[in-house]
Protein backbone atom coordinates (compact mmCIF):
# COMPACT_ATOMS: atom_id res chain seq x y z
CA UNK A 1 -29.95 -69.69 -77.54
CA UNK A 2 -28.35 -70.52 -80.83
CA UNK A 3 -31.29 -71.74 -81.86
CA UNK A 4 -32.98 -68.41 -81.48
CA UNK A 5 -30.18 -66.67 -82.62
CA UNK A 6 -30.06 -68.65 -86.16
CA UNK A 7 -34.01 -67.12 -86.32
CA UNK A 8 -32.96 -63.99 -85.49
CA UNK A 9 -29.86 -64.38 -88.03
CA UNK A 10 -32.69 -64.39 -90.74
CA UNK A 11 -34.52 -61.00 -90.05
CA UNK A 12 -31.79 -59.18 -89.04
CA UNK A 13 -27.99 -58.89 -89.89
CA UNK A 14 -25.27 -61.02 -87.80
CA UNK A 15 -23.46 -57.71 -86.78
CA UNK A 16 -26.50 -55.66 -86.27
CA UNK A 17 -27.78 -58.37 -84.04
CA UNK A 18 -25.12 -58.60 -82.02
CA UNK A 19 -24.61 -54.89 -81.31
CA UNK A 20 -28.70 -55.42 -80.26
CA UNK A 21 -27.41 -58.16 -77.83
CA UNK A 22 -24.39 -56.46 -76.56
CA UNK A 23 -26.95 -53.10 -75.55
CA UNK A 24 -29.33 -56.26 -74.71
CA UNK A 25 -26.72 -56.85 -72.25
CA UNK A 26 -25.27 -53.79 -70.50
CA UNK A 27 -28.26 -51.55 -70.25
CA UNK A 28 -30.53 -53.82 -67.64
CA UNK A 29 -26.88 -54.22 -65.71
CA UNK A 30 -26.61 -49.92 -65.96
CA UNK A 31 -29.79 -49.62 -64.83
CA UNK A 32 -29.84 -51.99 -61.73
CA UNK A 33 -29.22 -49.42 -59.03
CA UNK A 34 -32.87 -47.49 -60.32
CA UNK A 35 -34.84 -50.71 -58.70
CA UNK A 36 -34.88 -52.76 -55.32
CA UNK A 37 -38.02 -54.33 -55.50
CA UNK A 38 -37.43 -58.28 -56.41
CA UNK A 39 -39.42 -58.79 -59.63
CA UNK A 40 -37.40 -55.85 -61.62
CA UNK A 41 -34.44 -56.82 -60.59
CA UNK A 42 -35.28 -60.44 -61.98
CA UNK A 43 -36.94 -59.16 -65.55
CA UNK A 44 -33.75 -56.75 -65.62
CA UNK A 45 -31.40 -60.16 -64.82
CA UNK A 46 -33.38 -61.86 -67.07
CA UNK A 47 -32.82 -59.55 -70.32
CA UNK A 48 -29.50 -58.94 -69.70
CA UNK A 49 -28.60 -62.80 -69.60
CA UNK A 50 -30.76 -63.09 -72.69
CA UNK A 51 -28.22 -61.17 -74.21
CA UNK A 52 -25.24 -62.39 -73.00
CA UNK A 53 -26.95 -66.13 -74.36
CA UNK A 54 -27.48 -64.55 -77.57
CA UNK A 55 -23.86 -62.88 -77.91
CA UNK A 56 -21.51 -65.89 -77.81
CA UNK A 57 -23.06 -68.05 -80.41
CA UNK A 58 -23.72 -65.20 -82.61
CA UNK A 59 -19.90 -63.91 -82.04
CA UNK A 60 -18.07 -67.11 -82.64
CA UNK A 61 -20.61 -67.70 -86.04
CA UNK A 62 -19.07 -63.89 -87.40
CA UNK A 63 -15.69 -65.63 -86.90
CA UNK A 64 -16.31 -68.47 -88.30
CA UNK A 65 -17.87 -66.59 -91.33
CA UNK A 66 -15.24 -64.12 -91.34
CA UNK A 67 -12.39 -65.93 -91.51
CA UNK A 68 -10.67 -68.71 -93.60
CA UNK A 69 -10.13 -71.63 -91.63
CA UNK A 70 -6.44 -71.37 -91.29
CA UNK A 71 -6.72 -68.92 -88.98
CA UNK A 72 -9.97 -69.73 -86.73
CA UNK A 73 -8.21 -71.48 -83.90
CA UNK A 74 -6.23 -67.27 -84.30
CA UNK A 75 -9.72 -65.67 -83.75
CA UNK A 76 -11.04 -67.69 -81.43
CA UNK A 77 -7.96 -67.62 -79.30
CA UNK A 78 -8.04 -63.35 -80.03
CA UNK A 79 -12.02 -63.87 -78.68
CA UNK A 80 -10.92 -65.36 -75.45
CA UNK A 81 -7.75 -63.07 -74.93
CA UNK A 82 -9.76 -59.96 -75.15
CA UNK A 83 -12.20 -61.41 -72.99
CA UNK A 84 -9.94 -62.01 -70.23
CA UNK A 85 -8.34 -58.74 -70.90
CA UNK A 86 -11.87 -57.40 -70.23
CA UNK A 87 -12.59 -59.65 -67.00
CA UNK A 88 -9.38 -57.90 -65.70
CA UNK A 89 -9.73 -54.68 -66.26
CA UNK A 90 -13.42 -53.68 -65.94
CA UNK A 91 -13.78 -55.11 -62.19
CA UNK A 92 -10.76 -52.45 -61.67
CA UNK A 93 -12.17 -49.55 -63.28
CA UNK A 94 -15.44 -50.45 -62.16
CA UNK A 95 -13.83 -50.45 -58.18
CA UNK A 96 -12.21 -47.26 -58.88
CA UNK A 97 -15.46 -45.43 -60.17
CA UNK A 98 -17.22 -46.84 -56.93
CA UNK A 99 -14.59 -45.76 -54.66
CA UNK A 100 -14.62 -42.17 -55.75
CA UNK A 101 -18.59 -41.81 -56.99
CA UNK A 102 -20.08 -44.32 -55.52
CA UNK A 103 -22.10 -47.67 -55.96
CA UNK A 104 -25.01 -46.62 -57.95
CA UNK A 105 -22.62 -43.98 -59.99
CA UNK A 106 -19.98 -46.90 -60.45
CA UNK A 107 -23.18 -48.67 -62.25
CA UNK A 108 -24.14 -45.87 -64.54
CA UNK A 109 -20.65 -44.52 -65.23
CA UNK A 110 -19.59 -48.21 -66.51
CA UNK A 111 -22.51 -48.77 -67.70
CA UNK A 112 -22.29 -45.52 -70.01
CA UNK A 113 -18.42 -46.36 -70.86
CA UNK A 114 -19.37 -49.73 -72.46
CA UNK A 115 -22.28 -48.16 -73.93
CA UNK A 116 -20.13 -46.03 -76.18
CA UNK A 117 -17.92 -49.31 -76.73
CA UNK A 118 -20.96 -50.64 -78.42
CA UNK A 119 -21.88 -47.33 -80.50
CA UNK A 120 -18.26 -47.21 -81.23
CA UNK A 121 -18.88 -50.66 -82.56
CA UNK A 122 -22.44 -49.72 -84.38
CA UNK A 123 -20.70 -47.48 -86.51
CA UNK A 124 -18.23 -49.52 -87.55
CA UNK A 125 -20.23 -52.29 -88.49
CA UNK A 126 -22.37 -49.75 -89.95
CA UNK A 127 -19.13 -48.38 -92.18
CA UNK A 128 -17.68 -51.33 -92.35
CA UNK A 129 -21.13 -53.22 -93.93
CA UNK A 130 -22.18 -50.30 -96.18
CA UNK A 131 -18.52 -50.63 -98.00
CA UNK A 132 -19.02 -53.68 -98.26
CA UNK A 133 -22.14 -53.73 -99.30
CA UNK A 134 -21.51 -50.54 -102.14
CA UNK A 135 -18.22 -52.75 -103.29
């Protein structure tokens, strides 16, 4: 995948491309309970791990780009902290949703919840780029 990613790097922003592979993603994994037939459930598996692939290399190459390297070994450590952070708390939420919706709900309601994560992050790359890009 990095080697896709670096293509993709040239026709479309860094940050833009990784809020396309975060939604890349989440969505197929929201909309898993809509399907039971096999072959969906595979193309929907397959997108979303296309994704995921395309997220790590293109998240650690931000870092790398965005910092100095004094404090790299910082981010990266900050990258894996708040993914750990994540791989604790979302199977929670995610078990209380189920518990009081139920399965397909707990899908769609996480599903929707990291959804707005990702606009949240759209518009800040979006601010955070066009100051940039004005300054």
């Amino acid at each position: 995948s990095p080697l896709a990613v670096a293509r993709l790097c040239r026709l479309i922003q860094p940050p833009h491309l990784l809020v396309c592979g975060l939604s890349l993603a989440i969505v197929p994994l929201m909309l898993t309970p809509g399907f039971a037939d096999f072959q969906p459930l595979l193309l929907l598996s397959v997108i979303s791990g296309a994704g995921i692939g395309m997220t790590l290399p293109l998240l650690l190459s931000i870092l790398a780009n965005a910092t100095g390297p004094e404090v790299r070994g910082l981010t990266a450590g900050l990258r894996t902290a708040a993914n750990r952070l994540s791989f604790t708390v979302v199977p929670i939420l995610l078990g209380v949703v189920i518990e009081r919706a139920g399965l397909a709900a707990g899908f769609y309601v996480i599903g929707a919840f990291l959804m707005l994560s990702v606009a949240a992050l759209w518009l800040y790359v979006r601010f955070r780029y066009l100051r940039v890009r004005r300054a």
